[in-house]
PDB file of N, CA and C in Angstrom:
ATOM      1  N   UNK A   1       9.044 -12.857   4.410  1.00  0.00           N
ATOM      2  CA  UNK A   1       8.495 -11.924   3.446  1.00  0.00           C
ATOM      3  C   UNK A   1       7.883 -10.737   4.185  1.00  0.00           C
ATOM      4  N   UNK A   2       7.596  -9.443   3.564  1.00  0.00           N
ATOM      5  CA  UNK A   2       7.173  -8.221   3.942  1.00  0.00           C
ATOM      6  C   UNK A   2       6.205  -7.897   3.201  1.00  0.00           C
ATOM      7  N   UNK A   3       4.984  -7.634   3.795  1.00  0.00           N
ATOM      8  CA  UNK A   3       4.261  -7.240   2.776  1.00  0.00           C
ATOM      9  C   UNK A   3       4.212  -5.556   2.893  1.00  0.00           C
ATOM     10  N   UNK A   4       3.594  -5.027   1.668  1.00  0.00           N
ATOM     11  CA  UNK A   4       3.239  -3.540   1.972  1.00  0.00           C
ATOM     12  C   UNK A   4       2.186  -3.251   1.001  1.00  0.00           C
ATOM     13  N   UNK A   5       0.950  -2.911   1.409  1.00  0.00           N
ATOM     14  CA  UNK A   5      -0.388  -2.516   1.254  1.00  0.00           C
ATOM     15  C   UNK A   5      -0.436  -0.942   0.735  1.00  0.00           C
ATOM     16  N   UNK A   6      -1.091  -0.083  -0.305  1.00  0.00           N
ATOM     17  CA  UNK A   6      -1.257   1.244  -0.046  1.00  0.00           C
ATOM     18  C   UNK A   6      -2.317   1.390  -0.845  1.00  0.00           C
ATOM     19  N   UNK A   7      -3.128   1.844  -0.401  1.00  0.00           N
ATOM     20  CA  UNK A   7      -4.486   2.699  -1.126  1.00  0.00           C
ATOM     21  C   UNK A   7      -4.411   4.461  -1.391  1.00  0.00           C
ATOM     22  N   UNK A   8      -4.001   4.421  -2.586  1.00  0.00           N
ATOM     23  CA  UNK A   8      -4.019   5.832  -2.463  1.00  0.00           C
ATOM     24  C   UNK A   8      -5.496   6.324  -3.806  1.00  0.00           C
ATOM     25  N   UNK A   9      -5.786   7.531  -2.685  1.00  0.00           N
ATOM     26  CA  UNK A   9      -7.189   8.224  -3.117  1.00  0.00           C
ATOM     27  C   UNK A   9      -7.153   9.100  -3.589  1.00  0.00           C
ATOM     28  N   UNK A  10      -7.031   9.195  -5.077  1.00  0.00           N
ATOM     29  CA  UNK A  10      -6.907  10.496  -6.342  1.00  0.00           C
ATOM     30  C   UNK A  10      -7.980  11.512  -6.035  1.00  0.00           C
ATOM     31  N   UNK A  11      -7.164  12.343  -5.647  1.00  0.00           N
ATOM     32  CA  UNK A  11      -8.070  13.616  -5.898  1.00  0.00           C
ATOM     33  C   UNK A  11      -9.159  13.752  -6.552  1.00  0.00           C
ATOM     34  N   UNK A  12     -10.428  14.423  -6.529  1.00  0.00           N
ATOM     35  CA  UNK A  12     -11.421  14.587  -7.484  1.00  0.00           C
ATOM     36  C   UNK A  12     -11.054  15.112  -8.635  1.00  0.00           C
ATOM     37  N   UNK A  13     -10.026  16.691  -8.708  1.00  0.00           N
ATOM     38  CA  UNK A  13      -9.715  17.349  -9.508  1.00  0.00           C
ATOM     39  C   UNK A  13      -8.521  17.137 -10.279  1.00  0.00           C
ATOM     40  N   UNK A  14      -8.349  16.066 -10.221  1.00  0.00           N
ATOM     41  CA  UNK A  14      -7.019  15.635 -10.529  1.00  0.00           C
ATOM     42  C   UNK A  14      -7.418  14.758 -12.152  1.00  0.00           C
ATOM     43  N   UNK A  15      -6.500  15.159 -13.439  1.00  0.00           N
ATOM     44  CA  UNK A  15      -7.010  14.672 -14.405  1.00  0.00           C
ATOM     45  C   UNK A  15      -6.424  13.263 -14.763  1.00  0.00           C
ATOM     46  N   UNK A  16      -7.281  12.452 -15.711  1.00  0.00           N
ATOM     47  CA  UNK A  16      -6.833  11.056 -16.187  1.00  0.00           C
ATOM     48  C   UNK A  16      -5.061  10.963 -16.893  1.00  0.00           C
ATOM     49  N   UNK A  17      -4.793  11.863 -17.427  1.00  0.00           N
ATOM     50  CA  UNK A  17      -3.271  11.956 -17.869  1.00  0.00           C
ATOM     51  C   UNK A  17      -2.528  11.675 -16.819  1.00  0.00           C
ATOM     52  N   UNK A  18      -2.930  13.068 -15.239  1.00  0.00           N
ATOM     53  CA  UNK A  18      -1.985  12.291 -14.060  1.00  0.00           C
ATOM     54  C   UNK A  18      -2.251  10.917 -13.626  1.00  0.00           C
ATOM     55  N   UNK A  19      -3.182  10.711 -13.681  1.00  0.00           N
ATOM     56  CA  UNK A  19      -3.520   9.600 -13.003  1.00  0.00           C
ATOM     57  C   UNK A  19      -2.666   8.240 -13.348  1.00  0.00           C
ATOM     58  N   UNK A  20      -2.870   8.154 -14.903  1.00  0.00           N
ATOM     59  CA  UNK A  20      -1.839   7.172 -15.408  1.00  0.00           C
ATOM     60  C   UNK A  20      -0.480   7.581 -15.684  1.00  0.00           C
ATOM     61  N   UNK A  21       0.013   8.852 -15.066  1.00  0.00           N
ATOM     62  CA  UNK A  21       1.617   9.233 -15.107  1.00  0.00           C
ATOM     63  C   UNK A  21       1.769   8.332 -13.497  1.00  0.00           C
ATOM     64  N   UNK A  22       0.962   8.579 -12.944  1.00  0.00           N
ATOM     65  CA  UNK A  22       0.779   8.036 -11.583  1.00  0.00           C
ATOM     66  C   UNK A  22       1.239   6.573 -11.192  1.00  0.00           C
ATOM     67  N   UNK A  23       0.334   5.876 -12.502  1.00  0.00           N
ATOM     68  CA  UNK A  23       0.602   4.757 -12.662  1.00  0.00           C
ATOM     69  C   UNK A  23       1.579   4.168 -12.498  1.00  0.00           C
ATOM     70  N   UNK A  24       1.615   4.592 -14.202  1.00  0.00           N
ATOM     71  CA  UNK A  24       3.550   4.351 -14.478  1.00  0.00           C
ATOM     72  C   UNK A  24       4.662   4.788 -13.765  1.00  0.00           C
ATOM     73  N   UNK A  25       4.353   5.631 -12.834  1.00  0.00           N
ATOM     74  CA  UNK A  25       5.496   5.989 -11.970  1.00  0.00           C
ATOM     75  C   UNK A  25       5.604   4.975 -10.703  1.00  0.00           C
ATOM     76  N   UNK A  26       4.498   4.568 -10.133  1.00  0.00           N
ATOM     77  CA  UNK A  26       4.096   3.470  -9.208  1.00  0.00           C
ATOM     78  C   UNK A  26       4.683   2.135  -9.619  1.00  0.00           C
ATOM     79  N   UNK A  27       4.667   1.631 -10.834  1.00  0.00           N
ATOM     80  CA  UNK A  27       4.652   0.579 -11.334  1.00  0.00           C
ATOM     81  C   UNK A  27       6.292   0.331 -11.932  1.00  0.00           C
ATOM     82  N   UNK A  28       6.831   1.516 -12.223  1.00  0.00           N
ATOM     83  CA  UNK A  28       8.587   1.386 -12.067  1.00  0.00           C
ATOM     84  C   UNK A  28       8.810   1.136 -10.614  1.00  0.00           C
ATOM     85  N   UNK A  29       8.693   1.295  -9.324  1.00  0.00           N
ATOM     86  CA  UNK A  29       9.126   1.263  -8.290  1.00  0.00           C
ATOM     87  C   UNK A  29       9.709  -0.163  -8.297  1.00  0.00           C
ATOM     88  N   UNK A  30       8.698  -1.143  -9.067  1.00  0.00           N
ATOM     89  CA  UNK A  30       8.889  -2.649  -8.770  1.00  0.00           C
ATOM     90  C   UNK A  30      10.456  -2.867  -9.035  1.00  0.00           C
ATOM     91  N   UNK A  31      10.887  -2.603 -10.171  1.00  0.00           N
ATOM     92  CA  UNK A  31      11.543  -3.141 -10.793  1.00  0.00           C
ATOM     93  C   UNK A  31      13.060  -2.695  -9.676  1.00  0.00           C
ATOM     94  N   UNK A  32      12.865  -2.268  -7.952  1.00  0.00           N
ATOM     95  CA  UNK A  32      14.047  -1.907  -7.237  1.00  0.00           C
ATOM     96  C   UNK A  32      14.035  -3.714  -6.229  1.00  0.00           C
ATOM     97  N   UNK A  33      15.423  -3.529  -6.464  1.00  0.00           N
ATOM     98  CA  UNK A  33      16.355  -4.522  -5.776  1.00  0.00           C
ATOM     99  C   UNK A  33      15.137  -5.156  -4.200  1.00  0.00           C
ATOM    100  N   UNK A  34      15.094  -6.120  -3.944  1.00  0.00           N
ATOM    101  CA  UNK A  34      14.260  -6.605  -2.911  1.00  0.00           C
ATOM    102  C   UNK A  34      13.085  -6.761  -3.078  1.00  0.00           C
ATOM    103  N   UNK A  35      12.330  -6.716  -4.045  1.00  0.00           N
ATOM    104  CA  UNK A  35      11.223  -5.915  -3.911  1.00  0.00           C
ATOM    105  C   UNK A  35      10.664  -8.639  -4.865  1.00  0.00           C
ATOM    106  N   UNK A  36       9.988  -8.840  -4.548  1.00  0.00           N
ATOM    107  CA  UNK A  36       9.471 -10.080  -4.621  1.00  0.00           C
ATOM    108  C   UNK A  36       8.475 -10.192  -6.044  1.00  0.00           C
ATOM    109  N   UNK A  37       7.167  -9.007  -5.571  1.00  0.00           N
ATOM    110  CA  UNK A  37       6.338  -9.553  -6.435  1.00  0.00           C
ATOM    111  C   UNK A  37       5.730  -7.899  -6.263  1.00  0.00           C
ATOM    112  N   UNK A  38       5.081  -7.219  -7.656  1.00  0.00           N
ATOM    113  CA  UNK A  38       4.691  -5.840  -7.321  1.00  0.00           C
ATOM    114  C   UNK A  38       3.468  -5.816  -7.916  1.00  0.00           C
ATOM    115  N   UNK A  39       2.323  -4.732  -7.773  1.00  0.00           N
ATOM    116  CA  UNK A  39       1.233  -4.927  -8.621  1.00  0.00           C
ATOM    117  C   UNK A  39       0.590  -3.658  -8.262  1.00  0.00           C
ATOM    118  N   UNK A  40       0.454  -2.789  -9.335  1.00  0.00           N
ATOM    119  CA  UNK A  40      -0.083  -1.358  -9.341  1.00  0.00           C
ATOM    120  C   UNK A  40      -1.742  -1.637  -9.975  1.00  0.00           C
ATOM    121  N   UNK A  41      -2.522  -1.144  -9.807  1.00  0.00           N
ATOM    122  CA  UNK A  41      -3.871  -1.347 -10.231  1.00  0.00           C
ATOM    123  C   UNK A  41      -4.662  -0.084 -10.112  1.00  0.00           C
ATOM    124  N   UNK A  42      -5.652  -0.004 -11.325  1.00  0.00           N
ATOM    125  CA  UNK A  42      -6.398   1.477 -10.712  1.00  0.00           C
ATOM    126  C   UNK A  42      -8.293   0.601 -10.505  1.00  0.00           C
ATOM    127  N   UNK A  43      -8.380   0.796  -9.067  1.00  0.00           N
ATOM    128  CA  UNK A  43      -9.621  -0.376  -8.284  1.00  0.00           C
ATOM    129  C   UNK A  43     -10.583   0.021  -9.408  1.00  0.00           C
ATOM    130  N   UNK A  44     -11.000  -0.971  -9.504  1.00  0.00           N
ATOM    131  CA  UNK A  44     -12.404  -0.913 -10.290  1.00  0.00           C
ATOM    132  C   UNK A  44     -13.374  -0.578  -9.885  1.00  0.00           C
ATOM    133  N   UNK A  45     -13.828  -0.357  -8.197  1.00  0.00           N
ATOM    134  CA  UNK A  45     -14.828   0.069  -7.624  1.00  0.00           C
ATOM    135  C   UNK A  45     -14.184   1.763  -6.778  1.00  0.00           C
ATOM    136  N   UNK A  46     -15.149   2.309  -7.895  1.00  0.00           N
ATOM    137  CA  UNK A  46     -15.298   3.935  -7.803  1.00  0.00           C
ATOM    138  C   UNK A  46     -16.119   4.564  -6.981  1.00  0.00           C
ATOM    139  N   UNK A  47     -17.089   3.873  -6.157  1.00  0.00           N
ATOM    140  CA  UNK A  47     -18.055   4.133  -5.496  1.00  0.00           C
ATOM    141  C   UNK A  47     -17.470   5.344  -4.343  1.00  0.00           C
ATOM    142  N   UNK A  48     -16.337   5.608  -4.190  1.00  0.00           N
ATOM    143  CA  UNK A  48     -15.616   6.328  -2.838  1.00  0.00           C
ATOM    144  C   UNK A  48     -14.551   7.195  -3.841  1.00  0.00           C
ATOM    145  N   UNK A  49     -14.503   6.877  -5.356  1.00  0.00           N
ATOM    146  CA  UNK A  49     -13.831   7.838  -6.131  1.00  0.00           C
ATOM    147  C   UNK A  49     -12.734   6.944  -6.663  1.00  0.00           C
ATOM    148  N   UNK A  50     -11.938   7.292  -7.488  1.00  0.00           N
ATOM    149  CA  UNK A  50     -10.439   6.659  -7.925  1.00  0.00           C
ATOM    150  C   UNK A  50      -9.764   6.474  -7.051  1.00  0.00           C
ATOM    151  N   UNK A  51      -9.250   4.992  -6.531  1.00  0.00           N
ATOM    152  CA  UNK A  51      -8.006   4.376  -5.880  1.00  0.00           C
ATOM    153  C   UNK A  51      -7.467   3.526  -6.678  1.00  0.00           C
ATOM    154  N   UNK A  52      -6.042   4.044  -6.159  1.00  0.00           N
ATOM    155  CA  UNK A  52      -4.631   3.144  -7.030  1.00  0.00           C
ATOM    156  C   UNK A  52      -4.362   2.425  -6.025  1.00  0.00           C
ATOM    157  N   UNK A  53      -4.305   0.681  -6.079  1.00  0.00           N
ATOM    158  CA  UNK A  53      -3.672   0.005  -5.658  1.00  0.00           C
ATOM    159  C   UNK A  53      -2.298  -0.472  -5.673  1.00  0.00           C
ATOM    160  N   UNK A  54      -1.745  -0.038  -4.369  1.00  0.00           N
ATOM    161  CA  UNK A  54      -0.330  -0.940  -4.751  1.00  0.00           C
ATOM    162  C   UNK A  54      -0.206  -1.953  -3.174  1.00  0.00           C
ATOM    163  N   UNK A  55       0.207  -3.295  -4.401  1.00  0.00           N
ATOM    164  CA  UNK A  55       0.757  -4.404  -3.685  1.00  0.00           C
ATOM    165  C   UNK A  55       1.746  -4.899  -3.809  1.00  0.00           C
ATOM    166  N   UNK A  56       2.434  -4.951  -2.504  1.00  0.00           N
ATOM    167  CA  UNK A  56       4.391  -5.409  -2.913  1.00  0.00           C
ATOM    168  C   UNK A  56       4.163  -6.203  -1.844  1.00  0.00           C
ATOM    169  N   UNK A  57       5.424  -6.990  -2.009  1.00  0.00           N
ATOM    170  CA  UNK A  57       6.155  -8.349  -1.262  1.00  0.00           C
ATOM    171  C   UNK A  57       7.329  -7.839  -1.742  1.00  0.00           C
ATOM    172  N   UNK A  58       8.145  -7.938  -0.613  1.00  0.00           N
ATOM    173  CA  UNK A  58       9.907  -7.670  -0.221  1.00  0.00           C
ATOM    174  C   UNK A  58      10.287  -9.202   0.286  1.00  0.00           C
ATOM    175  N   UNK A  59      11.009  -9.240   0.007  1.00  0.00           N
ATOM    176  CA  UNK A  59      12.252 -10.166   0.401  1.00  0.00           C
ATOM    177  C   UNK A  59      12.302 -10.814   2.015  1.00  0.00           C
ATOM    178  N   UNK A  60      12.148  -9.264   2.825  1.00  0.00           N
ATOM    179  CA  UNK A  60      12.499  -9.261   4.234  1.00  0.00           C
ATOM    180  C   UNK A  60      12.261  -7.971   4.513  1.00  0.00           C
ATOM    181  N   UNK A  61      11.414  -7.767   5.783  1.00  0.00           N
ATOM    182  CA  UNK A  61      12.360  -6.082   6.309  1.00  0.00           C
ATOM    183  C   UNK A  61      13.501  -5.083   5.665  1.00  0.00           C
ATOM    184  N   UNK A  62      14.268  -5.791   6.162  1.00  0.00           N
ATOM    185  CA  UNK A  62      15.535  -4.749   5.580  1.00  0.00           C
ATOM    186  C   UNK A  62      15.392  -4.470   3.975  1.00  0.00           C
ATOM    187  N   UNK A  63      15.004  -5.459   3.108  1.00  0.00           N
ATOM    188  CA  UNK A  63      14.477  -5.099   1.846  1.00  0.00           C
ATOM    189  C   UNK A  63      13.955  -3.818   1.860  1.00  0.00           C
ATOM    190  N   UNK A  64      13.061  -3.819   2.245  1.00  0.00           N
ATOM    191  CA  UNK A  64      11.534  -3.326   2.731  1.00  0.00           C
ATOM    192  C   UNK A  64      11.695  -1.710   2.948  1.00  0.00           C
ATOM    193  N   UNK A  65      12.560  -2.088   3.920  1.00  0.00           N
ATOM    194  CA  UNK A  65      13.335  -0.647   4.452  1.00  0.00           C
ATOM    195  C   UNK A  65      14.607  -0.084   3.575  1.00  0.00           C
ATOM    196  N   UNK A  66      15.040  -0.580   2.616  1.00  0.00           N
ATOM    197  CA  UNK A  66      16.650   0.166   1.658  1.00  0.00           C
ATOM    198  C   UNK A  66      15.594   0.767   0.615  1.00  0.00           C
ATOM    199  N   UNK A  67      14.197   0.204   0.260  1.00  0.00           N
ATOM    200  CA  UNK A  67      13.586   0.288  -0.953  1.00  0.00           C
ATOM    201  C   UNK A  67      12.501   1.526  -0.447  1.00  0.00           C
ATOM    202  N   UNK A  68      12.370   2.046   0.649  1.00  0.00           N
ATOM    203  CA  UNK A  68      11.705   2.803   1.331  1.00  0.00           C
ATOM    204  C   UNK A  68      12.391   4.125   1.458  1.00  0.00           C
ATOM    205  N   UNK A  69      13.798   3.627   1.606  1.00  0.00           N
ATOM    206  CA  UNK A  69      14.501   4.811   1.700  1.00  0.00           C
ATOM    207  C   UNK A  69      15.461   5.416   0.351  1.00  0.00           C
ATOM    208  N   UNK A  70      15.274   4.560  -0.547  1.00  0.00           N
ATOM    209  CA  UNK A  70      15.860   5.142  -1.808  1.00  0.00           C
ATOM    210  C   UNK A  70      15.523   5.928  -2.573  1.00  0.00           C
ATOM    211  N   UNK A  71      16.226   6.782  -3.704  1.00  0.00           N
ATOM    212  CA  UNK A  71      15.743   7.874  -4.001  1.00  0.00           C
ATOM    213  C   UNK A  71      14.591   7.868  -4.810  1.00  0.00           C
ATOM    214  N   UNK A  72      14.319   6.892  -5.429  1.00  0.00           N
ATOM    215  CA  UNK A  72      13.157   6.383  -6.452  1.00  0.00           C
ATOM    216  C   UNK A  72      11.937   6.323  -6.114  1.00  0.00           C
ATOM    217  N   UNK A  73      12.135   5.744  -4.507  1.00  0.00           N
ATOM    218  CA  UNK A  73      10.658   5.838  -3.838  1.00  0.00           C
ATOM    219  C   UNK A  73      10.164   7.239  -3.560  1.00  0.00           C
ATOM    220  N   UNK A  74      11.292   8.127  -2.906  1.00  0.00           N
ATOM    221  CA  UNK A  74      10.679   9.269  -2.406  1.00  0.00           C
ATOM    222  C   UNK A  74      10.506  10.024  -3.558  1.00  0.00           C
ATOM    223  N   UNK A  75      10.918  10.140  -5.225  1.00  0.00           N
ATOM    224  CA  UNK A  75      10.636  10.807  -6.007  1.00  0.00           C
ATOM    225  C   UNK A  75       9.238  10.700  -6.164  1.00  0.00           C
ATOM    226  N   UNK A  76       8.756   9.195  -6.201  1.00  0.00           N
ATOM    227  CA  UNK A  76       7.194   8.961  -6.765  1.00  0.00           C
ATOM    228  C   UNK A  76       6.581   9.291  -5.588  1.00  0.00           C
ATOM    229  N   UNK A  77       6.596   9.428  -4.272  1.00  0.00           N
ATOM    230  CA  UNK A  77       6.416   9.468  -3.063  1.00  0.00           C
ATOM    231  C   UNK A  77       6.015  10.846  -3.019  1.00  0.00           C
ATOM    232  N   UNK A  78       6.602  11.753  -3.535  1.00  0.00           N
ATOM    233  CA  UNK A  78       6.588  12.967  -3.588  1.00  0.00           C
ATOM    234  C   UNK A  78       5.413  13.472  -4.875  1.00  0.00           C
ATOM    235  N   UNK A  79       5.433  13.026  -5.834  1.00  0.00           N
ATOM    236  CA  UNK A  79       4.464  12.739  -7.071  1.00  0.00           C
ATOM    237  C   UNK A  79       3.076  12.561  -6.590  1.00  0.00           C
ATOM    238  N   UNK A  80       3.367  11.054  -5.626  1.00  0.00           N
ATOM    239  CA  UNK A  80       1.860  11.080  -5.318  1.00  0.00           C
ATOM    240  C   UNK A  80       1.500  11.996  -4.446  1.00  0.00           C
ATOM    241  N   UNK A  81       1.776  12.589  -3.300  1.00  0.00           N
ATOM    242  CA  UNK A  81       1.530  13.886  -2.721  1.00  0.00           C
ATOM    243  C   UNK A  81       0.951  15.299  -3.420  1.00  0.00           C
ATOM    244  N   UNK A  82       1.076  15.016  -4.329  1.00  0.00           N
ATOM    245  CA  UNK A  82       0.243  16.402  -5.471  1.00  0.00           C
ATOM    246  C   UNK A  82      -0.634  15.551  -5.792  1.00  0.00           C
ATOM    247  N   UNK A  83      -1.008  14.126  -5.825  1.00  0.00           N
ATOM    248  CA  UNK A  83      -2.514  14.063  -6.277  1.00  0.00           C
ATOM    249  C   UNK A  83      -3.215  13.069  -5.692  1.00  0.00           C
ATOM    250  N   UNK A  84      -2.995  12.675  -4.250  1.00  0.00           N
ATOM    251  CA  UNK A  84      -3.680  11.220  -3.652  1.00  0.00           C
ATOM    252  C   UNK A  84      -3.361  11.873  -2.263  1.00  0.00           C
ATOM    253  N   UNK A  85      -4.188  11.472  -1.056  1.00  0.00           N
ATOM    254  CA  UNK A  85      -4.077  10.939  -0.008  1.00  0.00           C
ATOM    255  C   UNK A  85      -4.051   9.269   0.097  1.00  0.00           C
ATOM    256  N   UNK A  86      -3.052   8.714   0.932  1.00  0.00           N
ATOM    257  CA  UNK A  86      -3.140   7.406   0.912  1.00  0.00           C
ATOM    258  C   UNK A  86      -3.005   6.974   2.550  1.00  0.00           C
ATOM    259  N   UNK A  87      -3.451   5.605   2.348  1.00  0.00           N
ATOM    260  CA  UNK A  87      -3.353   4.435   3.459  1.00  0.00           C
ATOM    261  C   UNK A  87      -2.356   3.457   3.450  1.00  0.00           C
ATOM    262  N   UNK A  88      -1.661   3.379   4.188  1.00  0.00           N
ATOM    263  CA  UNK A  88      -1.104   2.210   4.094  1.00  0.00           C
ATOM    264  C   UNK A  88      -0.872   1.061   5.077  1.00  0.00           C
ATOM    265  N   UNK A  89      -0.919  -0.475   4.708  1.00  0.00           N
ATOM    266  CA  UNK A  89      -0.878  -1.552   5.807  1.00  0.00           C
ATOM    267  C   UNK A  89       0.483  -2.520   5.467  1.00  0.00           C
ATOM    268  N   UNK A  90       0.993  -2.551   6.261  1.00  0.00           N
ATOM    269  CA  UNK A  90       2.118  -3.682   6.510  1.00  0.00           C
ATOM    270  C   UNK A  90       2.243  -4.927   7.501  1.00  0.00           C
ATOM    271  N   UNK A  91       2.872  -5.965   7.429  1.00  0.00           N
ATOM    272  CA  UNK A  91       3.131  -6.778   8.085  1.00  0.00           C
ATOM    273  C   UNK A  91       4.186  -7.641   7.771  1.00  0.00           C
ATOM    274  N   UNK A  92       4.516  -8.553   8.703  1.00  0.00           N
ATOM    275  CA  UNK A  92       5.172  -9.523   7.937  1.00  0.00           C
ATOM    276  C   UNK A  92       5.198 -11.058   7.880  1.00  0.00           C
ATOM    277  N   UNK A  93       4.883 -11.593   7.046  1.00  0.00           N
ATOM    278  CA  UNK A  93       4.502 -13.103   6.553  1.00  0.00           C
ATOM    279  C   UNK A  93       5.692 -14.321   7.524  1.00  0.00           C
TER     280      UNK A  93
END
């Protein structure tokens, strides 16, 4: 299994409409080929501002990597870039 971790940190000025276009755009990603178990969340602790959680499990690497490089990811990929800086952690199980 593959995991992949991302914290991304919504802008201050960024309004609640994007935020949950954000969502829902995050939360289609799951539904690509490899992808195990997905889970979009907006953190409940605001103390550092709005973060969207996303948690995936892939299959394998190579999962990991076709679903990284497809066009679906880099559309939302590109989405979140107008309204988050993010973190991200990987490994593999």
């Amino acid at each position: 299994m593959f995991r992949h971790i991302v914290l991304f940190r919504v802008r201050d000025e960024v309004t609640d409409p994007d935020v949950l276009s954000a969502i829902d755009a995050l939360r289609g990603l799951g539904n690509e080929p490899g992808v195990a178990s997905w889970t979009i969340q907006l953190s409940l602790d605001t103390r550092k501002g709005r973060i969207i959680v996303e948690d995936g499990t892939f299959v394998d690497a190579d999962a990991f990597a076709a679903w990284r490089a497809g066009q679906a990811h880099g559309a939302v990929a590109e989405q979140m870039s107008t309204i988050a800086d993010w973190w991200v952690g990987e490994w593999e199980q």
